[in-house]
Structures are given as structure tokens and as C-alpha cells.
Protein backbone atom coordinates (compact mmCIF):
# COMPACT_ATOMS: atom_id res chain seq x y z
CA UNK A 1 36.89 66.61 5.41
CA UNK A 2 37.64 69.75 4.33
CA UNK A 3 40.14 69.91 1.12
CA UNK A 4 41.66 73.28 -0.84
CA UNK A 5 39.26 74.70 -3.99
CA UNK A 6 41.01 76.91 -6.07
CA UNK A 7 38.19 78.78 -8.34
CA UNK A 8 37.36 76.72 -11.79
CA UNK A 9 36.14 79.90 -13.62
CA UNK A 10 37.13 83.16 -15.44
CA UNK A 11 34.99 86.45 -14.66
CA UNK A 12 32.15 86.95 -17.29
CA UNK A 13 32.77 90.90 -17.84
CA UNK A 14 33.44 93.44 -20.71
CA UNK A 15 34.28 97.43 -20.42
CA UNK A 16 30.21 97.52 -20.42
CA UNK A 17 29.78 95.59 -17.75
CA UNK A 18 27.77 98.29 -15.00
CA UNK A 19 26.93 95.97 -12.15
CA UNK A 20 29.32 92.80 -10.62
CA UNK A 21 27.06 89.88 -8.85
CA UNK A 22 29.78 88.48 -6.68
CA UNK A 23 29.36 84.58 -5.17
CA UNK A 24 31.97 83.32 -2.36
CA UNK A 25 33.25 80.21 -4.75
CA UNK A 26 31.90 77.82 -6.56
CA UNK A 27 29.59 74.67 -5.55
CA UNK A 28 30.92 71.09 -6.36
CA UNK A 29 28.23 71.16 -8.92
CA UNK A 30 29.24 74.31 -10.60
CA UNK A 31 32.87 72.62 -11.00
CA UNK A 32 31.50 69.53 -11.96
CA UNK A 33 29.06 70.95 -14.57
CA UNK A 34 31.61 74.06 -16.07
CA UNK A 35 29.69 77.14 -15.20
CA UNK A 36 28.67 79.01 -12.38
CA UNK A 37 25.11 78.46 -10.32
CA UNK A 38 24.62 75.33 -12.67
CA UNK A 39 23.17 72.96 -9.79
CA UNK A 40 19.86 72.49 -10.57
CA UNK A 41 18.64 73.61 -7.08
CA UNK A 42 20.51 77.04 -7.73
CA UNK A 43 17.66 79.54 -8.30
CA UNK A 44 20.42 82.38 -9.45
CA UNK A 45 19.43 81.84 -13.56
CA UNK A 46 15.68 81.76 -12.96
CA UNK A 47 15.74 84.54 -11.24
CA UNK A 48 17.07 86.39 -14.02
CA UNK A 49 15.03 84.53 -16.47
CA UNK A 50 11.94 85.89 -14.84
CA UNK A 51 13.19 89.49 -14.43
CA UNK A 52 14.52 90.04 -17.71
CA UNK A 53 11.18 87.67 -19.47
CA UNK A 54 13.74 85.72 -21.47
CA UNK A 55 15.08 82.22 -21.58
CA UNK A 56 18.93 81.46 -21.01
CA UNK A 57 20.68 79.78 -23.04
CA UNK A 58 24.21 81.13 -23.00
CA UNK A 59 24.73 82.55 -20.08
CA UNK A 60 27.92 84.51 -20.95
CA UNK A 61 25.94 85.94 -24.04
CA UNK A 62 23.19 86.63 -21.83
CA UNK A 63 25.43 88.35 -19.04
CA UNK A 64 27.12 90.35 -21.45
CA UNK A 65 24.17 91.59 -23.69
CA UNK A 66 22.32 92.99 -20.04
CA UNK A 67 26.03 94.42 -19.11
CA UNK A 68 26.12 92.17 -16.31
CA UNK A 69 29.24 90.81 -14.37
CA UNK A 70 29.64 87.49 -12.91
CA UNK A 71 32.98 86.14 -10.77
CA UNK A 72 33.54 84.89 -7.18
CA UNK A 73 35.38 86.83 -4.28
CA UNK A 74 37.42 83.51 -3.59
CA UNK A 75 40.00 82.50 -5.87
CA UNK A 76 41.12 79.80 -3.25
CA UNK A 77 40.39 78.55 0.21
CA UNK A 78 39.72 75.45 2.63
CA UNK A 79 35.86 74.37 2.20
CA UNK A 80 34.12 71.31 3.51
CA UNK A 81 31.70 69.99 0.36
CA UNK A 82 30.17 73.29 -0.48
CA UNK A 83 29.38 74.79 2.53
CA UNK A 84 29.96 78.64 2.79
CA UNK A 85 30.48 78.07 6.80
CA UNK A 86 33.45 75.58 6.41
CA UNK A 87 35.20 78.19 4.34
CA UNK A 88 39.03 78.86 5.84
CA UNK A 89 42.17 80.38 4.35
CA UNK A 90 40.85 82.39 2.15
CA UNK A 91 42.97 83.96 -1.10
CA UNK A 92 40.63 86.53 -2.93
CA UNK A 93 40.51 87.09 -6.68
CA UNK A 94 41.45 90.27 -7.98
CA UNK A 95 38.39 92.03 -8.68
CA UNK A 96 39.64 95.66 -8.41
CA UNK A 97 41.20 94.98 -11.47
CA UNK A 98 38.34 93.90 -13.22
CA UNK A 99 36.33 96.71 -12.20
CA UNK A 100 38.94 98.97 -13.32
CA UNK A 101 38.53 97.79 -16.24
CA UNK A 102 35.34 98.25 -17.07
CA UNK A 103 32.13 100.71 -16.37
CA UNK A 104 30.96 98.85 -13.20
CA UNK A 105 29.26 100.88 -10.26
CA UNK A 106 27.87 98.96 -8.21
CA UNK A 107 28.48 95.44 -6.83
CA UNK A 108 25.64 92.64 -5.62
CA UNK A 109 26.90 89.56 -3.67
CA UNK A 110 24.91 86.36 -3.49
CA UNK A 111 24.60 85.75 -0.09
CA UNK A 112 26.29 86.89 3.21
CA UNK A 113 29.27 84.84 2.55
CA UNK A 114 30.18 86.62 -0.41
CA UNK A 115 29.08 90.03 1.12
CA UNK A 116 31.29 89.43 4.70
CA UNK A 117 34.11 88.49 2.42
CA UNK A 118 34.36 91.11 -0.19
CA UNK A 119 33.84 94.01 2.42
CA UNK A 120 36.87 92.26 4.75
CA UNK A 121 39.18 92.01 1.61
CA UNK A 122 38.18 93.84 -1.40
CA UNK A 123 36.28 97.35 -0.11
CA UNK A 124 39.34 99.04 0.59
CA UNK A 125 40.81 98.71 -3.02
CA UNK A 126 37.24 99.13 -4.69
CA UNK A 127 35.63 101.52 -2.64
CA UNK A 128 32.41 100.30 -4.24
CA UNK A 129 29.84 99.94 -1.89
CA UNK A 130 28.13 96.14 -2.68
CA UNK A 131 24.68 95.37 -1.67
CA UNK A 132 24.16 91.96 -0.24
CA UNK A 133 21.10 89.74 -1.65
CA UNK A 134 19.45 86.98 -0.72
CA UNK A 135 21.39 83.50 -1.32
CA UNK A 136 20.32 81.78 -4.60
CA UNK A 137 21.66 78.03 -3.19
CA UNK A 138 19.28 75.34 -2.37
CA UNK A 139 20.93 75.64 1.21
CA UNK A 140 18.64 78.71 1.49
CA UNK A 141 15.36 77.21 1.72
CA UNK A 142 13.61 79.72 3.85
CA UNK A 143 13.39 81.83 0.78
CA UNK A 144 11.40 80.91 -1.69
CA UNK A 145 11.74 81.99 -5.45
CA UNK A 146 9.12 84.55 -5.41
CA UNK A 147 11.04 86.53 -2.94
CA UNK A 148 13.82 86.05 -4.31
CA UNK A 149 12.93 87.76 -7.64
CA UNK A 150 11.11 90.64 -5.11
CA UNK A 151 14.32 91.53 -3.70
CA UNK A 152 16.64 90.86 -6.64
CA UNK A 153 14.65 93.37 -8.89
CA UNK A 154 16.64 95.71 -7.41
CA UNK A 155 19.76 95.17 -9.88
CA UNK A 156 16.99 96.24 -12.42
CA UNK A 157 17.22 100.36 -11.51
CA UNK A 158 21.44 100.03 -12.38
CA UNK A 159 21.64 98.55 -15.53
């Protein structure tokens, strides 16, 4: 059954922030657990354990001190469990506003549901091109984590 999510968190940004990693809304462990790519399965923070060689332990800190920004394109929609191809009635957040205020150039979505959504709704008030990676959720098991870090190494060259 499919019920209305509205998003749980607040963007992790400052006016240093230089690249946005975008998500389409948060799982029902993410809500559960109070942050964002907490389900265990999620392979988002180990990626970016193993590219920058350090362990996370705050993960706002962490964002912040590599002048990366974290939020969600969906601020609320219709989603069965956490499944990005239930999503219906979508309402976006505003995240022109938080890239006008701040040094962001470049946005990175996680996923294609994230990407698809952004470029329908967001694009046109951005015009920031975003660059669509690889899904970090467990759902996404024909990549494994070694590719994943491959192609996410990419966010590397823009901060």
C-alpha cells in the first residue's frame, strides 16, 4: 500500500559546500534511524570512507569538512515501502535555493530516480548540469562496492 512520505531531513550544506549528492527521498530505514543512507545495506558512507581513507563518524562534520552537500530532490510524494518505482505525486524540495546559497557547481544524484527527477523539476531553475551515479541502495545488487567506489571517484576532481 502505498502511503504519503514527506522528507524527515534538513540539507547538510554551508556557503562552502562545491558539490550537492542528491537522493530521491529517504528509505524507511533512514527515517527510522535519523540520518540519511543509514540502512546498513546502503553502501553510500563506505564509499566515501574508502575514497577519502577516513572513518565516519559524524557525518554532517564529515560532509561539511570535504565541502560536500547532502539533501533529497523529494520533499513529499506517494511511495510504496521504499521503492523508487512506486514513487507518485511528487512535491520537490527547494534546492535552487540552497545552491544559491552557497559555492556549489556541480550536482551528483544517487541513482536514476534522483537524476530523472531533478532534471524534470529542478534543471530549469538551477541550470546545473547533475551527473547521475550508480545507486548506493541494497536494491542495486548488480553493482558491487568496488565499482561503486570506481565510478564515484569522480566527485574527487570537484572538490
Amino acid at each position: 500500500m502505498k502511503k504519503i512520505v514527506k522528507h524527515p531531513f534538513k540539507p547538510v550544506y554551508d556557503r562552502n559546500s562545491k558539490i550537492l549528492f542528491l537522493g530521491s527521498i529517504a528509505s524507511i530505514k533512514s527515517r527510522e534511524i535519523g540520518f540519511p543512507y543509514s540502512s546498513p545495506q546502503n553502501r553510500f558512507w563506505k564509499i566515501l570512507e574508502i575514497l577519502f581513507e577516513e572513518k565516519i563518524t559524524d557525518y554532517k562534520q564529515f560532509l561539511l569538512s570535504k565541502n560536500i552537500a547532502l539533501w533529497d530532490v523529494i520533499k513529499q510524494c506517494e511511495i510504496k515501502g521504499s521503492s523508487d518505482a512506486s514513487i507518485k505525486n511528487v512535491v520537490v524540495n527547494e534546492i535552487w535555493e540552497l545552491i544559491d546559497s552557497s559555492n556549489i557547481k556541480i550536482v551528483f544524484t544517487n541513482g536514476k530516480k534522483a537524476y530523472e527527477l531533478y532534471n524534470k523539476y529542478i534543471y530549469h531553475k538551477t541550470k546545473i548540469k547533475a551527473i547521475c551515479l550508480p545507486s548506493t541502495s541494497p536494491a542495486n545488487a548488480k553493482k558491487d562496492l568496488k565499482s561503486l567506489v570506481e565510478e564515484y571517484k569522480i566527485i574527487l576532481k570537484y572538490l
